[in-house]
PDB file of N, CA and C in Angstrom:
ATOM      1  N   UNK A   1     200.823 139.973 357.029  1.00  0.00           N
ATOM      2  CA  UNK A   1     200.369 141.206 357.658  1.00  0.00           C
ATOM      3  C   UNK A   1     201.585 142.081 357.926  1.00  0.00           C
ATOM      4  N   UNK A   2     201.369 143.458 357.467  1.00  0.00           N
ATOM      5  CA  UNK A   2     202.473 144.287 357.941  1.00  0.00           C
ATOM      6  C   UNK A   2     201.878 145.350 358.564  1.00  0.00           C
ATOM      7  N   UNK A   3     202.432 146.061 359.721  1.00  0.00           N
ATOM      8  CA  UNK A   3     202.299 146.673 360.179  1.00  0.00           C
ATOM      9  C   UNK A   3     203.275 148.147 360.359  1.00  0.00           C
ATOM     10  N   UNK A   4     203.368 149.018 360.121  1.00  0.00           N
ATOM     11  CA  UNK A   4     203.888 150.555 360.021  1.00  0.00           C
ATOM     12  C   UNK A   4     203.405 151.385 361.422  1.00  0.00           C
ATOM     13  N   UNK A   5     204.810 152.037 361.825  1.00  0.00           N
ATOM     14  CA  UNK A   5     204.628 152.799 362.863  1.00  0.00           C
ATOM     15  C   UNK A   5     204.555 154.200 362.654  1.00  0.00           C
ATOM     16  N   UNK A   6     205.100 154.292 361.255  1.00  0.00           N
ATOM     17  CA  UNK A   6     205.722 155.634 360.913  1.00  0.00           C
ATOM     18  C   UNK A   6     204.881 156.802 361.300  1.00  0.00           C
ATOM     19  N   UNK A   7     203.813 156.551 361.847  1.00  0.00           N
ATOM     20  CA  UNK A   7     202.471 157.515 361.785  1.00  0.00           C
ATOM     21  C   UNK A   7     202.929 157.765 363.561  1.00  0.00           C
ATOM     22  N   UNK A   8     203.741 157.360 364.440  1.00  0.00           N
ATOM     23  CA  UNK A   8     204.103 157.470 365.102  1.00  0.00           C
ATOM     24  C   UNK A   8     205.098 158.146 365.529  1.00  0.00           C
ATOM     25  N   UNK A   9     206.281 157.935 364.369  1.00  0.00           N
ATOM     26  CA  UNK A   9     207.791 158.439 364.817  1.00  0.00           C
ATOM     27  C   UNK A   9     207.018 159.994 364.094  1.00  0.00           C
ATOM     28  N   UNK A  10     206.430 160.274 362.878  1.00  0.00           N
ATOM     29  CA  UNK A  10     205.823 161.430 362.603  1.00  0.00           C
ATOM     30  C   UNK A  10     205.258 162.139 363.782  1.00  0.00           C
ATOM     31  N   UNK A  11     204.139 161.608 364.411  1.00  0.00           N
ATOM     32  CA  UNK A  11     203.889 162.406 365.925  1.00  0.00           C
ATOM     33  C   UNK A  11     204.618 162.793 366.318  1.00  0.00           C
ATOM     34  N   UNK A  12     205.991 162.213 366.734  1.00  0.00           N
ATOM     35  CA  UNK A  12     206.807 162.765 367.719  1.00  0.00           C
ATOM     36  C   UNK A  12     207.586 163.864 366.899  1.00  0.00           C
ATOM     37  N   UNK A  13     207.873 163.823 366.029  1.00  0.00           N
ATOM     38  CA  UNK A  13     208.335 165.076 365.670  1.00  0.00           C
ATOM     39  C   UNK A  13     207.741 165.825 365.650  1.00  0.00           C
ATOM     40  N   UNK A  14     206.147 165.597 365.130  1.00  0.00           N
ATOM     41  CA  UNK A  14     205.786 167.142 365.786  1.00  0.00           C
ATOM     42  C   UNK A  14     205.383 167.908 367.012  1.00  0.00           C
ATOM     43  N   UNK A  15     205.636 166.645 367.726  1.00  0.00           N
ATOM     44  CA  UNK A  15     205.410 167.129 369.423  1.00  0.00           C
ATOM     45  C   UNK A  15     206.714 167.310 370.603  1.00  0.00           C
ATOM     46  N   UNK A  16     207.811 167.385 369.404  1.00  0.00           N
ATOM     47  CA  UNK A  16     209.012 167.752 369.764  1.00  0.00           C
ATOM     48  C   UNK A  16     209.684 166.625 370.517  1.00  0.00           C
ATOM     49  N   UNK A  17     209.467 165.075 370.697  1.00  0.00           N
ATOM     50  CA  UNK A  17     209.269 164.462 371.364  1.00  0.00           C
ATOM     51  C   UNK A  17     210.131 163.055 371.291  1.00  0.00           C
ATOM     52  N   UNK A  18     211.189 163.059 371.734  1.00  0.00           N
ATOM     53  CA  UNK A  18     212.343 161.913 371.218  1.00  0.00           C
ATOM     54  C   UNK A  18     211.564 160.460 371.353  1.00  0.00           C
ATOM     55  N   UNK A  19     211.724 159.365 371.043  1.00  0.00           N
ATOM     56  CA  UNK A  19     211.258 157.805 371.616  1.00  0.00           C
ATOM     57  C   UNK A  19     212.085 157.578 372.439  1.00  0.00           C
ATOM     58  N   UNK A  20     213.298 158.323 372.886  1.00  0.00           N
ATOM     59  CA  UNK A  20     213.299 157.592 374.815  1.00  0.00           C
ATOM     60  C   UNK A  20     212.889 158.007 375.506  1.00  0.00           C
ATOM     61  N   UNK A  21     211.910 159.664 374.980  1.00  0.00           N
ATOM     62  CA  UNK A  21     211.066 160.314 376.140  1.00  0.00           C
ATOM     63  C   UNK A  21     209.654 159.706 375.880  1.00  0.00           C
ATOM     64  N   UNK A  22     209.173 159.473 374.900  1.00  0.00           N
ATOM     65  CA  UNK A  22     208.246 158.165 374.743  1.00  0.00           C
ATOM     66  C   UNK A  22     208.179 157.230 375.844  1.00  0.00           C
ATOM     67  N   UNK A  23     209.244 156.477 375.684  1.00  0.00           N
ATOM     68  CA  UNK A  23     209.527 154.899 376.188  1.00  0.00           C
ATOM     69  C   UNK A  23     209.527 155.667 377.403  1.00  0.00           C
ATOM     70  N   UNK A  24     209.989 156.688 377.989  1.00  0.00           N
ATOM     71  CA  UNK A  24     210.037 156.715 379.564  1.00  0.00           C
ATOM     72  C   UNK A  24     208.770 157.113 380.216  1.00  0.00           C
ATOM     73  N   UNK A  25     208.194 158.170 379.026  1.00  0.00           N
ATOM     74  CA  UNK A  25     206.452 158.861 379.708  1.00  0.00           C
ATOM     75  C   UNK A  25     205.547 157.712 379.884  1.00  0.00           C
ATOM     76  N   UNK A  26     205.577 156.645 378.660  1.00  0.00           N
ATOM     77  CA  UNK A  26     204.600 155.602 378.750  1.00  0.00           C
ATOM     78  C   UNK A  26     205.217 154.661 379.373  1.00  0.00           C
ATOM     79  N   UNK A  27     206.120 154.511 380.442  1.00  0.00           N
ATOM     80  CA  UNK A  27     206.568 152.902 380.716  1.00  0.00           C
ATOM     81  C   UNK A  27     206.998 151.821 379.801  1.00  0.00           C
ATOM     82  N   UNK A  28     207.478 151.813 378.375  1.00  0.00           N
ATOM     83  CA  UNK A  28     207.621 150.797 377.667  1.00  0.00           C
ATOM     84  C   UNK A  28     209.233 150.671 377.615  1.00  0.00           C
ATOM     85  N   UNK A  29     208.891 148.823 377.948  1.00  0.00           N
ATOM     86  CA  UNK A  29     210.295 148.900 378.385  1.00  0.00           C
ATOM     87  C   UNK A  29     211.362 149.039 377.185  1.00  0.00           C
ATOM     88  N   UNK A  30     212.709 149.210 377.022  1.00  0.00           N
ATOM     89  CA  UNK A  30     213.332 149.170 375.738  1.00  0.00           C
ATOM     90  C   UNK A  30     213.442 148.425 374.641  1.00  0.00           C
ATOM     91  N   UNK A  31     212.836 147.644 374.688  1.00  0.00           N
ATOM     92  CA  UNK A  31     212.939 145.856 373.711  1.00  0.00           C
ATOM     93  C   UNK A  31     211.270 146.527 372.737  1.00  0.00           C
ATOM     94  N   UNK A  32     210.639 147.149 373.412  1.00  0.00           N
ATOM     95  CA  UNK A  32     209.509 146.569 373.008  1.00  0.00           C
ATOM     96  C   UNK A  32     209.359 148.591 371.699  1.00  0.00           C
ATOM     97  N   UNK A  33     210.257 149.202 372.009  1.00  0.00           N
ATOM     98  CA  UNK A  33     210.792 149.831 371.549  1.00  0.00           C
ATOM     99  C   UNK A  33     211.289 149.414 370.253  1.00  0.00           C
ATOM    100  N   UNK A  34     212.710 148.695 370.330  1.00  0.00           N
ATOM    101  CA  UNK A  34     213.387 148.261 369.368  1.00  0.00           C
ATOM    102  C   UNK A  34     212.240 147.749 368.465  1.00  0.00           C
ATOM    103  N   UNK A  35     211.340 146.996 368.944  1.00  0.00           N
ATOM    104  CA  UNK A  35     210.035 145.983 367.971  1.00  0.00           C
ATOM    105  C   UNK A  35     209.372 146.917 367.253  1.00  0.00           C
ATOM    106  N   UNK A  36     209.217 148.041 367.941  1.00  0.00           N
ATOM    107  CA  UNK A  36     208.140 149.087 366.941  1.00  0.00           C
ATOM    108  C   UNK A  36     209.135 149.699 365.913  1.00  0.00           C
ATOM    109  N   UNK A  37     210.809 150.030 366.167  1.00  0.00           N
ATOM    110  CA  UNK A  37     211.345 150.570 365.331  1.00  0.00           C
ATOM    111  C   UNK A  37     211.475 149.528 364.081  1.00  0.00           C
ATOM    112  N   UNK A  38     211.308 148.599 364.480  1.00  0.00           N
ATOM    113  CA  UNK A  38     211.450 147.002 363.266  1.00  0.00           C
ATOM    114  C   UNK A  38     210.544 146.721 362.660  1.00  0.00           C
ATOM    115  N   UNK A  39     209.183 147.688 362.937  1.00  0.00           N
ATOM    116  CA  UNK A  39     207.826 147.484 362.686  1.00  0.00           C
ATOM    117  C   UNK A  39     206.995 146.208 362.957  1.00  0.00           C
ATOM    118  N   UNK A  40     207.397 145.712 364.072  1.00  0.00           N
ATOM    119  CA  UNK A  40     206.832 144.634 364.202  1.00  0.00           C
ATOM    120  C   UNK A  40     205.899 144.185 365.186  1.00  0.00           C
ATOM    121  N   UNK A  41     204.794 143.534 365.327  1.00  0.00           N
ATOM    122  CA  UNK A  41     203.747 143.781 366.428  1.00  0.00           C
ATOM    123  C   UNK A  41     204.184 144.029 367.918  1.00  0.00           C
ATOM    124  N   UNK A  42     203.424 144.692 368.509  1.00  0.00           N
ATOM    125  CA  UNK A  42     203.467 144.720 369.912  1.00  0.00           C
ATOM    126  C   UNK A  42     202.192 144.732 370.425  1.00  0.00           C
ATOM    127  N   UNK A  43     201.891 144.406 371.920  1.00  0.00           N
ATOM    128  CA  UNK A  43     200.818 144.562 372.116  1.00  0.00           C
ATOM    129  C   UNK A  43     199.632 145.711 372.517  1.00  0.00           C
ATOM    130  N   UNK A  44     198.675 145.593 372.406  1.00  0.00           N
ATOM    131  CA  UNK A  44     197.218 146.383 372.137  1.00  0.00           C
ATOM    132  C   UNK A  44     197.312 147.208 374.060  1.00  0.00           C
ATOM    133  N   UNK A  45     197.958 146.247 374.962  1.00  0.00           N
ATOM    134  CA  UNK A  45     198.186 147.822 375.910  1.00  0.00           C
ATOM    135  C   UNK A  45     199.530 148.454 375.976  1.00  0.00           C
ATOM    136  N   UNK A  46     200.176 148.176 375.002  1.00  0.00           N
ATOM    137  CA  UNK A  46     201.848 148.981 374.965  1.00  0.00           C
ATOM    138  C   UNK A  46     200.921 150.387 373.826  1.00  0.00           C
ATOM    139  N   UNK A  47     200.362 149.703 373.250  1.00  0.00           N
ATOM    140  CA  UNK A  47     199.445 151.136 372.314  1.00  0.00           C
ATOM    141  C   UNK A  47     198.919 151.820 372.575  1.00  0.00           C
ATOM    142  N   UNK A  48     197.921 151.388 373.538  1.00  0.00           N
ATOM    143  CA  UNK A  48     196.848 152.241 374.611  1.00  0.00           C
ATOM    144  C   UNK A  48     197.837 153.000 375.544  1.00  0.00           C
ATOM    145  N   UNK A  49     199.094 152.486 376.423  1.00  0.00           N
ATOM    146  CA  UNK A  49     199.863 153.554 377.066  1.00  0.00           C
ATOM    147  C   UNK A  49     200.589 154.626 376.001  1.00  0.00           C
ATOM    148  N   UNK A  50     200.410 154.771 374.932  1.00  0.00           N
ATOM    149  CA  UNK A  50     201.132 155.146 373.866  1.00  0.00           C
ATOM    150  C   UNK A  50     200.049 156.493 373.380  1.00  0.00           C
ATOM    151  N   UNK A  51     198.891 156.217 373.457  1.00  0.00           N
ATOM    152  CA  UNK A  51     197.883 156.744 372.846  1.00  0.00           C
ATOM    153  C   UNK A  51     197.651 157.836 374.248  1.00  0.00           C
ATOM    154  N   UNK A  52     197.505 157.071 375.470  1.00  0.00           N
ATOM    155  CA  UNK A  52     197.468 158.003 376.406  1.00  0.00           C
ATOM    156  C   UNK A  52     198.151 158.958 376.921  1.00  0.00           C
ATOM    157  N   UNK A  53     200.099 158.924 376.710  1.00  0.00           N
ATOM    158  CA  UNK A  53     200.791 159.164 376.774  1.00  0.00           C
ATOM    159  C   UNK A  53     200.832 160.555 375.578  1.00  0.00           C
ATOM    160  N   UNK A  54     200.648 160.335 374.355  1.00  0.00           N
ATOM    161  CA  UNK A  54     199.736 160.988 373.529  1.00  0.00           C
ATOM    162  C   UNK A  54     198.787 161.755 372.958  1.00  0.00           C
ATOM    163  N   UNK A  55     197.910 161.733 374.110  1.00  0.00           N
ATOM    164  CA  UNK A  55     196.784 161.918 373.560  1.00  0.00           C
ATOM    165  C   UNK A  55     195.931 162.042 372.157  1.00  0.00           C
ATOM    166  N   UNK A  56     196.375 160.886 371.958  1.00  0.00           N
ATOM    167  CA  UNK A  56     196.250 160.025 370.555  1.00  0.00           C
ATOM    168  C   UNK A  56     194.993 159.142 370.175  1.00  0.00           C
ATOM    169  N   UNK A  57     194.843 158.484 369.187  1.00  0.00           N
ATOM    170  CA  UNK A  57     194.034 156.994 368.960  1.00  0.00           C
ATOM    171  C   UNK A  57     194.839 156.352 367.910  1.00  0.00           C
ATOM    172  N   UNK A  58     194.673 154.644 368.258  1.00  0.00           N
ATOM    173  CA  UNK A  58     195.171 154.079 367.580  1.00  0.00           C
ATOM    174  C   UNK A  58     195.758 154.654 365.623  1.00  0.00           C
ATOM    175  N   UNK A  59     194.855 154.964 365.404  1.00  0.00           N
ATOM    176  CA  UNK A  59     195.117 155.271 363.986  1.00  0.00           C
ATOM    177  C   UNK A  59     196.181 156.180 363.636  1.00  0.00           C
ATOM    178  N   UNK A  60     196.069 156.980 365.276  1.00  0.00           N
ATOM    179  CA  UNK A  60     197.258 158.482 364.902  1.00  0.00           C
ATOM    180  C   UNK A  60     198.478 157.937 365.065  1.00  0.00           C
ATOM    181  N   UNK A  61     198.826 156.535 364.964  1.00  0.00           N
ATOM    182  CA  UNK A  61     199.981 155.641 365.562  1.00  0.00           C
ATOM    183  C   UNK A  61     200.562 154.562 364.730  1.00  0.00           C
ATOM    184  N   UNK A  62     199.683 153.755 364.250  1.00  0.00           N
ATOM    185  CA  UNK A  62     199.778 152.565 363.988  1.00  0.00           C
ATOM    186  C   UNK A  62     199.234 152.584 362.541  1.00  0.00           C
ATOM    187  N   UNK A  63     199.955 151.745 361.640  1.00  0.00           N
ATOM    188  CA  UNK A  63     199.138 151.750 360.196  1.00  0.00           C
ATOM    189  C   UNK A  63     199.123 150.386 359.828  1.00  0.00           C
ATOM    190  N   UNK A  64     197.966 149.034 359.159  1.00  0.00           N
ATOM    191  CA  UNK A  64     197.849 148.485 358.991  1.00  0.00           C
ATOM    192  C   UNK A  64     198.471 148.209 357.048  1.00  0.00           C
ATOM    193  N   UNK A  65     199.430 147.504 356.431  1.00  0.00           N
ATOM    194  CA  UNK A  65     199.251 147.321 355.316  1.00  0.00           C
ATOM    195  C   UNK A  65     199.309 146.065 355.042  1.00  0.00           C
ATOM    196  N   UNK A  66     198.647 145.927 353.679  1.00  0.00           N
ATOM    197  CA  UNK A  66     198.511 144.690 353.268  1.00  0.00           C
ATOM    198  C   UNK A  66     199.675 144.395 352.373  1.00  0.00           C
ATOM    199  N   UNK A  67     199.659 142.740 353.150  1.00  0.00           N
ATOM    200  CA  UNK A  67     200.934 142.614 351.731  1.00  0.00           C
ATOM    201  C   UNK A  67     200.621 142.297 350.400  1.00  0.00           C
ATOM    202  N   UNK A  68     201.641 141.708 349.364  1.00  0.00           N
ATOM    203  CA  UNK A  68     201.102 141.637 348.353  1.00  0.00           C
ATOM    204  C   UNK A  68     200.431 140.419 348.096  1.00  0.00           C
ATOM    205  N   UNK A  69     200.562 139.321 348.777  1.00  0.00           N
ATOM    206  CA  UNK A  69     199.992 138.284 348.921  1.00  0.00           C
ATOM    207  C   UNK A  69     198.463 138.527 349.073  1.00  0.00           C
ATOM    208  N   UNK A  70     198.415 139.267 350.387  1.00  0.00           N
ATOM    209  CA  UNK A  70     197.005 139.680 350.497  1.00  0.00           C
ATOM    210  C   UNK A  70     195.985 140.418 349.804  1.00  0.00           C
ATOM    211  N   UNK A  71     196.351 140.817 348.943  1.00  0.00           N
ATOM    212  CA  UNK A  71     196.023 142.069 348.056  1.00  0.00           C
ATOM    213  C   UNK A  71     195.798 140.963 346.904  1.00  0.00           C
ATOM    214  N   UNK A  72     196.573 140.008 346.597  1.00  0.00           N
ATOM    215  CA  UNK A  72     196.425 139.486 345.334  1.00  0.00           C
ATOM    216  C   UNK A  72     194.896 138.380 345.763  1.00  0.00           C
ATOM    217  N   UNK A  73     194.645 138.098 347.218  1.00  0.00           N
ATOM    218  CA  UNK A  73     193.406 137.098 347.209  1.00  0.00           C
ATOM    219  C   UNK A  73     192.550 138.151 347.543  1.00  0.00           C
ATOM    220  N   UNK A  74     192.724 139.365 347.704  1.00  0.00           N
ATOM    221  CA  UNK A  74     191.339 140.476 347.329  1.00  0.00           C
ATOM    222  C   UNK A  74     191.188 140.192 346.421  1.00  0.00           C
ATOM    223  N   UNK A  75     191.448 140.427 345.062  1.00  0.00           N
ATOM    224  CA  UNK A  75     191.025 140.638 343.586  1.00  0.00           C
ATOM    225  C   UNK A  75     190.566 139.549 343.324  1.00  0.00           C
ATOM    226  N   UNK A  76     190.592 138.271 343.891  1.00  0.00           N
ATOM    227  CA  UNK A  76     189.885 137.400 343.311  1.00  0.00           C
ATOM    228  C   UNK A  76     188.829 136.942 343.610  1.00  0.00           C
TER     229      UNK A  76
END
C-alpha cells in the first residue's frame, strides 16, 4: 500500500500556506509531519484535524496508490 500526500502540499500552495503553519493551526506535532513528508501513514484523526484546519475532505489531501504488486493480483 502506498500512500501520497502530494494532494496536500498542493493545497497549501494554493492557500498560501507553509506546513509549519499547518502543523501549528492543526496541532500536529512535528514527527508526525516528517511521516507525511515521507509519505507514510498517519492517523485518521491527524487527517480529520487537517481537513478541519482546511476546510477540506479526505480526498482533497490524501491519495491512495496501488503498488505494483497489487495491481498485478487485480488482473488476475
Amino acid at each position: 500500500m502506498s500512500i501520497s500526500y502530494n494532494k496536500l502540499w498542493k493545497l497549501l500552495i494554493d492557500k498560501r500556506m507553509s506546513a509549519a503553519d499547518l502543523r501549528k493551526a492543526a496541532d500536529i506535532a512535528p514527527n508526525t509531519m516528517t511521516r507525511m513528508r515521507k509519505d507514510q501513514e498517519v492517523t485518521l484523526s491527524v487527517l480529520e484535524k487537517i481537513c478541519e484546519t482546511l476546510d477540506a475532505d479526505f480526498g482533497d489531501i490524501v491519495e491512495y496508490k496501488r503498488s505494483a504488486d497489487n495491481e498485478k493480483e487485480m488482473e488476475v
